[in-house]
Protein backbone atom coordinates (compact mmCIF):
# COMPACT_ATOMS: atom_id res chain seq x y z
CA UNK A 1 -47.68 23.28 -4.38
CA UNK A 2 -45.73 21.47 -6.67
CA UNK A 3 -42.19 21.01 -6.92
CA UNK A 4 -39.87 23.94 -8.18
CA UNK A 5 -36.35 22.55 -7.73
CA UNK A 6 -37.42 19.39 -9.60
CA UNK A 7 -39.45 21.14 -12.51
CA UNK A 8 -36.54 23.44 -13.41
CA UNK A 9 -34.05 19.86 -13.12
CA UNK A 10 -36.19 18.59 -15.41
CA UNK A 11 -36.47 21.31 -17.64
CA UNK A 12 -32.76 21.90 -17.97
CA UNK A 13 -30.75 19.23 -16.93
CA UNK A 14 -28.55 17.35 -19.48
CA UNK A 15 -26.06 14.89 -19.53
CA UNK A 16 -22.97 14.73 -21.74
CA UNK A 17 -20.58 12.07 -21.94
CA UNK A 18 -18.16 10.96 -24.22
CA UNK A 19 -15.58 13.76 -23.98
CA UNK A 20 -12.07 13.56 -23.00
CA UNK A 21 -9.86 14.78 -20.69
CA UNK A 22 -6.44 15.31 -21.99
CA UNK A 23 -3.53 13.87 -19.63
CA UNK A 24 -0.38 15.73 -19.21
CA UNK A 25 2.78 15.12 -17.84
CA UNK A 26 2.53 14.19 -14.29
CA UNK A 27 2.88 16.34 -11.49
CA UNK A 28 6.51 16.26 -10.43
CA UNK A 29 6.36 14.37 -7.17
CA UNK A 30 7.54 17.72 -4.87
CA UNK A 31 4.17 19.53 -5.97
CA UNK A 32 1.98 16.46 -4.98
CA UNK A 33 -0.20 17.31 -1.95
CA UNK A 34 -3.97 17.81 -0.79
CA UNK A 35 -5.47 21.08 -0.14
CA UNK A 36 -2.97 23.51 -2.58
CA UNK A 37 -4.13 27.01 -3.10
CA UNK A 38 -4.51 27.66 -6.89
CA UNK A 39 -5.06 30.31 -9.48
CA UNK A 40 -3.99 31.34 -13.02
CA UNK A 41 -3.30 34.47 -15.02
CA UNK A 42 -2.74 34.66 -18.43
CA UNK A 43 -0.67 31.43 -20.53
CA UNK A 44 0.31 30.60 -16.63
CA UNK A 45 -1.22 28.60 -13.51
CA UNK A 46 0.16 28.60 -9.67
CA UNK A 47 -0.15 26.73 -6.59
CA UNK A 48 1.17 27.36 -3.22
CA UNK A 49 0.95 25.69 -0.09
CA UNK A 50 -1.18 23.08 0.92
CA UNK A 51 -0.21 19.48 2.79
CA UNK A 52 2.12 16.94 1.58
CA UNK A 53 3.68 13.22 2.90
CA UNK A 54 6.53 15.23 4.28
CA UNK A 55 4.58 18.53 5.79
CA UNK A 56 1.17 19.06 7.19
CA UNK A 57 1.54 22.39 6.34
CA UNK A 58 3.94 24.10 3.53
CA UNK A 59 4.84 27.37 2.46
CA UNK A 60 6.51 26.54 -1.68
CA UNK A 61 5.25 28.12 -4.76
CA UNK A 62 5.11 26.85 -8.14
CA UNK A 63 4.45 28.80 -11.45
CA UNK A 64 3.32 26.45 -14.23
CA UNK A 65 3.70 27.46 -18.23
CA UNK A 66 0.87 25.80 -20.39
CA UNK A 67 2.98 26.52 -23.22
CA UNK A 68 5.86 24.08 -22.48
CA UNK A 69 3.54 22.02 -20.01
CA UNK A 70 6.13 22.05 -17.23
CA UNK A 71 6.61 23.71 -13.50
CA UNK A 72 9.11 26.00 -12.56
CA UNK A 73 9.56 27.11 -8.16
CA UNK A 74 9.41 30.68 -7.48
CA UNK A 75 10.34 31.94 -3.98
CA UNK A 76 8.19 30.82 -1.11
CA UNK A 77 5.10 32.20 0.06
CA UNK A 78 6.24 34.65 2.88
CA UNK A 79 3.07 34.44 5.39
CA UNK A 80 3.44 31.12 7.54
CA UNK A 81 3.11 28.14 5.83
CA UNK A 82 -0.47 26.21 5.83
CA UNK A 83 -2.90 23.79 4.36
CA UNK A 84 -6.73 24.52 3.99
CA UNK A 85 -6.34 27.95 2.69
CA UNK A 86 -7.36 29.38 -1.03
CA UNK A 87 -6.42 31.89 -3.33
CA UNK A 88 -8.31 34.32 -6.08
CA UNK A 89 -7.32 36.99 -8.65
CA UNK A 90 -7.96 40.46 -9.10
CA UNK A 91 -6.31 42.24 -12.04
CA UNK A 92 -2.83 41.32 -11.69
CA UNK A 93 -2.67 40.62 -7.91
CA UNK A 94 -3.85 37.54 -6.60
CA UNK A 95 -5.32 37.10 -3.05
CA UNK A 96 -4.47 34.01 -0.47
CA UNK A 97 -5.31 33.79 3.18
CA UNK A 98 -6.88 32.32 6.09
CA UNK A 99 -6.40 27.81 6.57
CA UNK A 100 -4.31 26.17 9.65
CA UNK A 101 -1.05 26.78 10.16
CA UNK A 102 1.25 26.00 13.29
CA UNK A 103 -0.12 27.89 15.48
CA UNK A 104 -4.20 27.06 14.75
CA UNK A 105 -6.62 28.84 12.56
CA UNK A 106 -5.05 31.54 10.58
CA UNK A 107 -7.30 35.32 9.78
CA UNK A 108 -4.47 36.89 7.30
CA UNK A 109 -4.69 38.01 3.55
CA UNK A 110 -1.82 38.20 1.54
CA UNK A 111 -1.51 40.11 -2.09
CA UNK A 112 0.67 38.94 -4.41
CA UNK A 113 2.20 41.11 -7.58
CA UNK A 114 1.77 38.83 -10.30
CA UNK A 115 3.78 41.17 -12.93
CA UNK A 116 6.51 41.71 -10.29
CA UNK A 117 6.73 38.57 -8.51
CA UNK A 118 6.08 40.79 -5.17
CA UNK A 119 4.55 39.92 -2.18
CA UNK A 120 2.93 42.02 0.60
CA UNK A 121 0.72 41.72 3.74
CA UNK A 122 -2.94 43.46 4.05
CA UNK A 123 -5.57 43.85 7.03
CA UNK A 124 -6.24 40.91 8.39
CA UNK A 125 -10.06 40.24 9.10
CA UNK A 126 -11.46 41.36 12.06
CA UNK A 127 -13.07 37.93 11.65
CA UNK A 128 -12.30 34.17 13.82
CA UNK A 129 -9.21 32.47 12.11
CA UNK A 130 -10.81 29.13 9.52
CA UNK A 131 -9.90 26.63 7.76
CA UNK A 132 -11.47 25.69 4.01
CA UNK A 133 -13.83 28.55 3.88
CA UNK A 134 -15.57 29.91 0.93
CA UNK A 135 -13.05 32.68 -0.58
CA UNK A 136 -13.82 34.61 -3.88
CA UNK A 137 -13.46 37.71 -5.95
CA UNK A 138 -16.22 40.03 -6.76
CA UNK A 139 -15.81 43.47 -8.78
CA UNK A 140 -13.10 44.58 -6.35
CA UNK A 141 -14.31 42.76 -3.34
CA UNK A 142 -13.37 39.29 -1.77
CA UNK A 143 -15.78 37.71 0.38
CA UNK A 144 -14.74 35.06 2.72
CA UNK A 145 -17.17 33.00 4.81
CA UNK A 146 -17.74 30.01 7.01
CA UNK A 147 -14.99 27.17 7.00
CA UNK A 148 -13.93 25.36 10.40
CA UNK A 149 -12.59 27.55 12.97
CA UNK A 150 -11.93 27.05 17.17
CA UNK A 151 -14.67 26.97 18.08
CA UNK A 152 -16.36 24.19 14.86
CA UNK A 153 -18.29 24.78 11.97
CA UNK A 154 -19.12 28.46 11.25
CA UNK A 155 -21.57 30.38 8.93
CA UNK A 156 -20.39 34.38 8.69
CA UNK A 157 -19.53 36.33 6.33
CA UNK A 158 -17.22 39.07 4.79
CA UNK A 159 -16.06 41.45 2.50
CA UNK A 160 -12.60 42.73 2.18
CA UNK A 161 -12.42 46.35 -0.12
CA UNK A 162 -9.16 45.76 -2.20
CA UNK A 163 -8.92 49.46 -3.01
CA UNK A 164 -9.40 50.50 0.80
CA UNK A 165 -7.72 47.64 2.32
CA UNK A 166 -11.05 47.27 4.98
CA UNK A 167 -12.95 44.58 6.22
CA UNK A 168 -16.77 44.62 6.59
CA UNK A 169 -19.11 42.03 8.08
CA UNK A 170 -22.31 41.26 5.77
CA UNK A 171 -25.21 38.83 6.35
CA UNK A 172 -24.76 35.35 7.55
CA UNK A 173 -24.65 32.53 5.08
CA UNK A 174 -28.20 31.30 4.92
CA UNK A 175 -27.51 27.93 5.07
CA UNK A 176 -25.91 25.45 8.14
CA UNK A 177 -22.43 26.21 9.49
CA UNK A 178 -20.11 23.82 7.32
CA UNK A 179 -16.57 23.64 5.84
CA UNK A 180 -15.19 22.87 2.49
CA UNK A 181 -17.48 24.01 0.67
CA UNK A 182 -17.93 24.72 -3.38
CA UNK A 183 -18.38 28.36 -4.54
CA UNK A 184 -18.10 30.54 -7.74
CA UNK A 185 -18.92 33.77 -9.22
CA UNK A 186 -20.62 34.41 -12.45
CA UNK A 187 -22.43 37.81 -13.08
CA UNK A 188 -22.63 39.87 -10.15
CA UNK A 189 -23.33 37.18 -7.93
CA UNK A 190 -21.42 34.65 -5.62
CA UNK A 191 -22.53 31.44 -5.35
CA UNK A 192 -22.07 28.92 -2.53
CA UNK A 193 -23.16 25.58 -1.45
CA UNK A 194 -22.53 21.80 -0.31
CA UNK A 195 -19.26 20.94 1.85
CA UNK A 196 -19.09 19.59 5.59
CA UNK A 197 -21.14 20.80 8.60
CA UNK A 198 -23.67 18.15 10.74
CA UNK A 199 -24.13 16.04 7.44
CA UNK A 200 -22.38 15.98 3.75
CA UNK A 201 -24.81 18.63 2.12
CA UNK A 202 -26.06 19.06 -1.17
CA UNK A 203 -27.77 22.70 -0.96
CA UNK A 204 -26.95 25.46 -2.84
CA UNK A 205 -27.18 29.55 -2.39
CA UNK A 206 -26.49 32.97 -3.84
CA UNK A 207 -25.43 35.96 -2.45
CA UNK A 208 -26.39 39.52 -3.67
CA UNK A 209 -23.26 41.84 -2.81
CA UNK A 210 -25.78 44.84 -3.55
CA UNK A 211 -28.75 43.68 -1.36
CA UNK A 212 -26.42 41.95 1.08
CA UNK A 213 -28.74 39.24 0.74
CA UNK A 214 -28.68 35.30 0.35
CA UNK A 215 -31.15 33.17 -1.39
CA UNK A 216 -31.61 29.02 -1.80
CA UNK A 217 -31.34 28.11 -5.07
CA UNK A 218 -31.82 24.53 -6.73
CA UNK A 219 -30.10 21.41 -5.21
CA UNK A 220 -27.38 19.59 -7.20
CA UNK A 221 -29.05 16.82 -8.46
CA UNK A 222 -26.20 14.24 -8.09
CA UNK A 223 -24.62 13.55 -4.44
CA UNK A 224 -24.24 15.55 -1.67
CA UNK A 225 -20.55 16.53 -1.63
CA UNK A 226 -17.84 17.67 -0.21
CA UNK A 227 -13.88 19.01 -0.57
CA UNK A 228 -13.74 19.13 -4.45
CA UNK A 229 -12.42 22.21 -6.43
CA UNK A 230 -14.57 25.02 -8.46
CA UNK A 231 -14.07 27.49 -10.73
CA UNK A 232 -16.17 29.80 -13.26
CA UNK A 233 -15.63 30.05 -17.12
CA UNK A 234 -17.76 32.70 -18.77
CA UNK A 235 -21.16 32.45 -17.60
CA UNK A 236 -21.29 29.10 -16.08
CA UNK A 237 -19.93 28.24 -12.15
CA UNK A 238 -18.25 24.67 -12.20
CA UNK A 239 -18.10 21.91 -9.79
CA UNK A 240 -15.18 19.29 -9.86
CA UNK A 241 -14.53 15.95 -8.14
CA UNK A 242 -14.49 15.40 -4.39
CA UNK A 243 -15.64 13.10 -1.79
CA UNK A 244 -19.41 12.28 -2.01
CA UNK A 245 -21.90 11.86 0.28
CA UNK A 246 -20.24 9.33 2.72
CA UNK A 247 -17.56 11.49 2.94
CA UNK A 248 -15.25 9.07 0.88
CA UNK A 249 -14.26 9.01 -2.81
CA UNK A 250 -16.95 8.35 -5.60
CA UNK A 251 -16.77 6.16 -8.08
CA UNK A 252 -16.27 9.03 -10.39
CA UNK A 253 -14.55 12.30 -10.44
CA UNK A 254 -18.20 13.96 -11.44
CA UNK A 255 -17.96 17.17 -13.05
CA UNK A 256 -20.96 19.42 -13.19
CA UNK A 257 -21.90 22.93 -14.66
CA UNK A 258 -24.11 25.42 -13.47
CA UNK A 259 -26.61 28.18 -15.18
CA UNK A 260 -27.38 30.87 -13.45
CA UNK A 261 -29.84 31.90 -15.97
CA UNK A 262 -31.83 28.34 -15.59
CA UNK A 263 -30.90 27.35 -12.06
CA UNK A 264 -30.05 24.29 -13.78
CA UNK A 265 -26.69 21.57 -13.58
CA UNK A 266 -25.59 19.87 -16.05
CA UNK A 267 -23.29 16.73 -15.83
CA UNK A 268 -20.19 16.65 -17.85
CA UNK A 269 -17.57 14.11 -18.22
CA UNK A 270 -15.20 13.14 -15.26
CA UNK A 271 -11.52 12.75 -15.63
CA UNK A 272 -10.95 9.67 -15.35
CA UNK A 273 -10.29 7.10 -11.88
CA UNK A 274 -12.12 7.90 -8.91
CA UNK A 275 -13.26 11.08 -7.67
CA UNK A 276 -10.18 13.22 -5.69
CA UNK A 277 -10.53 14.43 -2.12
CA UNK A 278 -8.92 18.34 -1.59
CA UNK A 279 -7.31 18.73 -5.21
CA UNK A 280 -7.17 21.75 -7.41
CA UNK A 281 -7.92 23.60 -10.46
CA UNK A 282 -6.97 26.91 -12.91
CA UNK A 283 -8.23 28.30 -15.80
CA UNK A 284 -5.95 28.74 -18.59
CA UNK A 285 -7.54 30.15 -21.92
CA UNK A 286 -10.43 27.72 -22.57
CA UNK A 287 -9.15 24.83 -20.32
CA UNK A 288 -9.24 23.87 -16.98
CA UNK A 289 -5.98 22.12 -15.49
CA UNK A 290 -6.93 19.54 -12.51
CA UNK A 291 -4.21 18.28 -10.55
CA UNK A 292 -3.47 17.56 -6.98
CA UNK A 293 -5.84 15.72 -4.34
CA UNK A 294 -5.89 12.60 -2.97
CA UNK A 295 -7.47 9.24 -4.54
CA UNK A 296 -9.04 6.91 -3.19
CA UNK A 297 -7.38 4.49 -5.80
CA UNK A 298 -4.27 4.45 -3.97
CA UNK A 299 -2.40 5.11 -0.29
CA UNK A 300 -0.18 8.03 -2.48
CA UNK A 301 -1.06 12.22 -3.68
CA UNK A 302 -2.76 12.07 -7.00
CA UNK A 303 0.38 12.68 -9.79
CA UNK A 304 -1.80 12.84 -12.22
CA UNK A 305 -2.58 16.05 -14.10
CA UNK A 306 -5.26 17.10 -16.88
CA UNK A 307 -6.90 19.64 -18.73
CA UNK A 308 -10.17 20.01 -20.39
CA UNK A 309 -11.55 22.21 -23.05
CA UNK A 310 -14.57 23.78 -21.69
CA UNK A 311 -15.38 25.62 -24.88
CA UNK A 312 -16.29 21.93 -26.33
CA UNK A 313 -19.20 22.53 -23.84
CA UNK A 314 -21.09 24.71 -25.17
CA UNK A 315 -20.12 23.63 -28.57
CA UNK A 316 -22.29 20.46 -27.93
CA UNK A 317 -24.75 21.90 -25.83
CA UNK A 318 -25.41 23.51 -28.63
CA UNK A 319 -25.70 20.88 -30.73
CA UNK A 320 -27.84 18.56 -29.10
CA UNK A 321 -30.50 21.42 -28.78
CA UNK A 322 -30.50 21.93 -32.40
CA UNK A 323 -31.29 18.22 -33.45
CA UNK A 324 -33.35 17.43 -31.19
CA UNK A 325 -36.83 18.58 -31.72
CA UNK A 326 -40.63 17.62 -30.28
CA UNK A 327 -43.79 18.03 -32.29
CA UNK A 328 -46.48 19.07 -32.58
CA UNK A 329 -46.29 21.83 -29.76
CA UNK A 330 -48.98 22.06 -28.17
CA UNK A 331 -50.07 18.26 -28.57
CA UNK A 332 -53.61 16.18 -28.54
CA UNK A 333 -52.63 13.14 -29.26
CA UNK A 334 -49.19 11.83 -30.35
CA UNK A 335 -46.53 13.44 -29.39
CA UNK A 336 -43.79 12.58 -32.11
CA UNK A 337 -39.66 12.99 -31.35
CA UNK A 338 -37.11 13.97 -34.38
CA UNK A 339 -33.50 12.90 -33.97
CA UNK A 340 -30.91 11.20 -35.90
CA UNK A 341 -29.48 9.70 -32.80
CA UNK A 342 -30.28 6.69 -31.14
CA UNK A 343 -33.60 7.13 -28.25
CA UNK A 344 -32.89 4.66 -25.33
CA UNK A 345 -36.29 6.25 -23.55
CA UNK A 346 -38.62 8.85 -23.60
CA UNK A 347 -40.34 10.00 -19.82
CA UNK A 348 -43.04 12.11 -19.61
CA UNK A 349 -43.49 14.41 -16.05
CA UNK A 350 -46.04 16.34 -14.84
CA UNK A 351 -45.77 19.67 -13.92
CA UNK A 352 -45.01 18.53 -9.90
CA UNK A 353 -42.48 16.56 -11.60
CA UNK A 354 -44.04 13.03 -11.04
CA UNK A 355 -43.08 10.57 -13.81
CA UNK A 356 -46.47 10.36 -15.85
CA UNK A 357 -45.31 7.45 -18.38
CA UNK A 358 -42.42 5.94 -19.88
CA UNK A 359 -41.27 3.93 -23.38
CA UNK A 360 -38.24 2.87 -24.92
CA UNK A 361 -36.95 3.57 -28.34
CA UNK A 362 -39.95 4.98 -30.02
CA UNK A 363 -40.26 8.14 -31.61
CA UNK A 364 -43.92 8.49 -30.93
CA UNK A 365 -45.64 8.39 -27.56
CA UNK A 366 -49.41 8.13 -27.03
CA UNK A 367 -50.83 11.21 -24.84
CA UNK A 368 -54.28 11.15 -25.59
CA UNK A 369 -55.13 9.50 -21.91
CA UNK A 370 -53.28 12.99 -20.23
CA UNK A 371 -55.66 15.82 -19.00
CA UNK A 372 -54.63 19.12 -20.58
CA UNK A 373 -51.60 21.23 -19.08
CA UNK A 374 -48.14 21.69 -19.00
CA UNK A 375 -45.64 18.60 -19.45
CA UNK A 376 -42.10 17.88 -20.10
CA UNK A 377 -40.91 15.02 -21.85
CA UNK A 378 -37.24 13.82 -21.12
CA UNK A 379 -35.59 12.20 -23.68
CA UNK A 380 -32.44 9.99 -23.95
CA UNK A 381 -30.41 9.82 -26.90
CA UNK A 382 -27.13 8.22 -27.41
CA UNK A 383 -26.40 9.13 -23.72
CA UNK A 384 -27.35 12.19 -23.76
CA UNK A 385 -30.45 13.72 -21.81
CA UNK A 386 -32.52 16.27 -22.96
CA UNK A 387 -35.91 17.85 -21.44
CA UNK A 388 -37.91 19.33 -23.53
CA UNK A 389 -40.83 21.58 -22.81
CA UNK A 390 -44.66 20.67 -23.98
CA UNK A 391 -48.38 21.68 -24.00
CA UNK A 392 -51.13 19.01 -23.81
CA UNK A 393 -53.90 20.50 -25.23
């Protein structure tokens, strides 16, 4: 049986580098802290709560305008001030509950009236209070699921009805119990994986609201991870910085994308310094805006702030596809590679994803010594990788 989660890594996994984040003014110091809850709507971003030097729990609430690149306070949060806890948007209400508060674990959901700068209290789940769950927005639906609670590491999960105000319990999460861990939605899917249970894990799952079903999907191919930030941008989920697999900073704040369509990631530039533990993120137009966490750089809250234009992505994605091309297709012989970039190597895997053989900068590799079948040849050029796809006749 050979090897599905490595043959579809191989088959779609690039790298690009080279691409900047852009720095913006840094965080004024009262908004530095680990753990905010964060979302965006429109030209403007918010986060609320979260811990600071001062608090290990807080209740403020800050508006910021992408326009003018600065922060303004709005009145604080009303429900009881806390860390751990996360926050999504539906229309023009956004959502924030559950984390540790005072009193322990914390079960509430708040709404908040974006347009109106209104706040009000719904149902809270019928569910344990948690800490750093998995919290998004589906098609009217949030679905919150296993975090830390009392008790340890927990695995349920749940869907709250915006339009009835009603909690319902759905399948467990398929995976360990854990806390902190990534998630997105793209499609009509939710997608969850990684964070802190036993071990640091690196698996990865969907969830079908429909079938009330989970399935495994492909493992991220870099570290096992845990406490970043995550967001989704048209049809890609996103995966930002946190602490890797030792459960301390990496050397880099690693930034990958996902495709639903491929079951691929791709690795995209990190901002720059180490990777942040428990920071945040918002979507504002094409960008996302990174800011908060802690860094293993220093014994302070990260006061640094970016943003990064994710529609640069696709943009060379694109590009790289297109002049990049393999011939002839199917092969018998030599398989020849056309680029006007630099090749640093070309590997050549088998189908079970073993590495079959390897050269350097040529832009022809001998195959006639390969039995016939399917092959993919990964290719590295000025950085970049590429897989591409091939027949050995």
């Amino acid at each position: 049986m050979f090897n599905i989660k490595l043959l579809f890594i191989l088959f779609c996994t690039q790298t690009i580098i080279g691409q900047p984040w852009d720095q913006l003014s840094d965080l004024p110091s009262h908004i530095r802290r680990d753990h905010p809850a964060t979302f965006s709507s429109g030209d403007f971003g918010y986060l609320l709560t979260g811990s600071t030097i001062s608090s290990s729990s807080t209740k403020d609430f800050y508006k910021y305008n992408s326009n003018t690149d600065t922060w303004t306070q709005l009145s604080d949060f009303p429900g009881m001030a806390r860390t751990l806890s996360y926050a999504v948007v539906s229309g023009d209400f956004a959502y924030i509950g559950f984390g540790s508060g005072t009193g322990g674990f914390l079960n509430d959901l708040w709404e908040y009236d974006m347009v109106n700068d209104v706040w009000s209290q719904k149902t809270s789940c019928p569910c344990v209070g948690r800490g750093h769950p998995a919290f998004v927005e589906l098609n009217g639906k949030i679905y919150v699921g296993l975090g830390s609670a009392a008790t340890g590491n927990i695995r349920d999960w749940w869907e709250f009805d915006i339009a009835t105000n009603s909690w319902a319990q759905k399948a467990d999460f398929l995976g360990t119990p854990r806390h902190h861990p990534y998630y997105f939605t793209v499609g009509n899917y939710t997608y969850v994986g990684f964070g802190h249970g036993g071990d640091i894990y690196k698996d990865f799952y969907r969830y079908d609201p429909i079938a009330d079903a989970w399935m495994q999907l492909n493992d991220i191919p870099g570290q096992a991870r845990v406490a970043g930030t995550q967001f989704n941008y048209q049809d890609k989920g996103y995966i930002l910085s946190g602490d890797g697999e030792n459960h301390s900073y990496m050397s880099t704040g690693e930034f990958w994308q996902y495709s639903p369509t491929t079951d691929a990631w791709l690795e995209l530039t990190p901002h720059s310094g180490t990777s942040l533990w428990a920071p945040g993120s918002f979507v504002i137009n094409n960008h996302v805006y990174f800011m908060a966490g802690w860094s293993g750089e220093s014994t302070i809250y990260n006061e640094r702030f970016w943003k990064f234009n994710l529609g640069d992505i696709l943009n060379n994605e694109e590009h790289k596809n297109e002049t990049i091309s393999i011939y002839p297709n199917p092969v018998q012989n030599i398989l020849n590679i056309k680029t006007l970039d630099q090749i640093t190597s070309i590997k050549i895997y088998s189908l079970q994803g073993s590495l079959i053989k390897e050269t350097s900068t040529n832009t022809s590799i001998s195959l006639s010594d390969l039995s016939a079948g399917l092959y993919f040849a990964q290719i590295n050029v000025s950085g970049y990788y590429v897989t591409k796809k091939f027949i050995k006749s």
